[in-house]
Protein backbone atom coordinates (compact mmCIF):
# COMPACT_ATOMS: atom_id res chain seq x y z
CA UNK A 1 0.00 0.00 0.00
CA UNK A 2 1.12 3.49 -0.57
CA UNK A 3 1.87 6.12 1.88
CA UNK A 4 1.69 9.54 1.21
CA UNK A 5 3.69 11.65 4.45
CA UNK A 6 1.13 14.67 6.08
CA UNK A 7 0.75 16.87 8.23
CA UNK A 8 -1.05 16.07 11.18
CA UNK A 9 -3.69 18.57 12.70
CA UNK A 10 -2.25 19.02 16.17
CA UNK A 11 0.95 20.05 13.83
CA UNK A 12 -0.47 22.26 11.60
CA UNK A 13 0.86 26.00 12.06
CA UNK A 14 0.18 29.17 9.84
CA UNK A 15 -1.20 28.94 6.14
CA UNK A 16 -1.43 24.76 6.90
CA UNK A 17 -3.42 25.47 10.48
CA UNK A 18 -6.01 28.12 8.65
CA UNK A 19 -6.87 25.55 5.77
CA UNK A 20 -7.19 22.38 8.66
CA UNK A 21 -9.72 25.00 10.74
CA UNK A 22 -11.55 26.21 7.71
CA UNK A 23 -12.21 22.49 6.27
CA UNK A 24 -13.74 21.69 10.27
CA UNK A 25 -15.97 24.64 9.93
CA UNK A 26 -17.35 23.19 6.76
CA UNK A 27 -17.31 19.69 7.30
CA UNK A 28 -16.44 18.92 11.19
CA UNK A 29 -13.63 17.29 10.25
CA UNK A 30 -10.71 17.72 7.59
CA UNK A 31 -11.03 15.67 4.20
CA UNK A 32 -8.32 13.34 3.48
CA UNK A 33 -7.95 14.53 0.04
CA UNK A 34 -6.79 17.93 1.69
CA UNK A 35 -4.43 15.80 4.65
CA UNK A 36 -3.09 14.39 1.69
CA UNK A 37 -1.65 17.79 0.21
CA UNK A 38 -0.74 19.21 3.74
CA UNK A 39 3.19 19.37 2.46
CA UNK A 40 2.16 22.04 -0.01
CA UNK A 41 -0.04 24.83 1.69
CA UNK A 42 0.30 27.15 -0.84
CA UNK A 43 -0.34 24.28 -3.65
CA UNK A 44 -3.36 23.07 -1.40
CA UNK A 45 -5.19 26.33 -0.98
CA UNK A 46 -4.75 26.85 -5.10
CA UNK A 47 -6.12 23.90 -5.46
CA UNK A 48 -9.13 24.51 -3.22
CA UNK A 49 -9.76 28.03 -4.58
CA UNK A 50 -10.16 26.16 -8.21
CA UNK A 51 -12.76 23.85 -6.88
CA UNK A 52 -14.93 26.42 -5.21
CA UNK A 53 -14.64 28.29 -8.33
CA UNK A 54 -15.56 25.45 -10.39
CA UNK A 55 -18.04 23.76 -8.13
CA UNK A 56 -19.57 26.55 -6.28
CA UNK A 57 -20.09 29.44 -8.34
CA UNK A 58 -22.66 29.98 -10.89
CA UNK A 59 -21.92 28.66 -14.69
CA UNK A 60 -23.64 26.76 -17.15
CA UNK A 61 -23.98 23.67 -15.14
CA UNK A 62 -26.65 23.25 -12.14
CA UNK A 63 -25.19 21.78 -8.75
CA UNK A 64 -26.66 18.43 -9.28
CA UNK A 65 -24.99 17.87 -12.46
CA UNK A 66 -21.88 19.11 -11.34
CA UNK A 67 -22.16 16.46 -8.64
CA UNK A 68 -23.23 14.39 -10.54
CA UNK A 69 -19.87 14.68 -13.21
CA UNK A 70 -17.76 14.99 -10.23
CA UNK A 71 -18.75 11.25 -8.76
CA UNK A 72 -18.16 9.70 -12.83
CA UNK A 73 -15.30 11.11 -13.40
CA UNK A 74 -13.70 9.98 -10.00
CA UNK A 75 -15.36 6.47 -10.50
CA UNK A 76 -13.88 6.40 -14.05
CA UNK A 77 -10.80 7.22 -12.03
CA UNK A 78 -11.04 4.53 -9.27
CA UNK A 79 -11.04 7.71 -7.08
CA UNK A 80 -13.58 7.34 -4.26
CA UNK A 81 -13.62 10.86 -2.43
């Protein structure tokens, strides 16, 4: 099995620490998807400013469908987030 290194919470400090709080105020918890890119902060938070862009703004897509393209593409992808 692969291991990826992270950051735990109780370790987080600065940009890390504000990303870790943020994801508990949305979710009670921190995804492992964003664990997983706790070596990068500034990488992570790019990454997260994309997908609310993408997911959470208004476009030519409704929610639902963007959902619902979201959980094929990461089932194409053996990817179960």
């Amino acid at each position: 099995m692969a291991f990826i290194e992270q950051i735990a919470e109780k370790d987080a400090q600065g940009t890390l620490a504000r990303i870790y709080e943020s994801a508990r105020g949305r979710a009670d918890r921190v995804a492992n998807i964003i664990r997983l890119m706790s070596l990068d902060p500034v990488s992570l938070e790019g990454s997260m400013q994309f997908y609310v862009k993408l997911m959470k703004t208004g476009n030519g897509l409704s929610s639902a469908r963007k959902e619902m393209l979201a959980t094929v593409v990461s089932c194409a992808n053996d990817c179960y987030y």
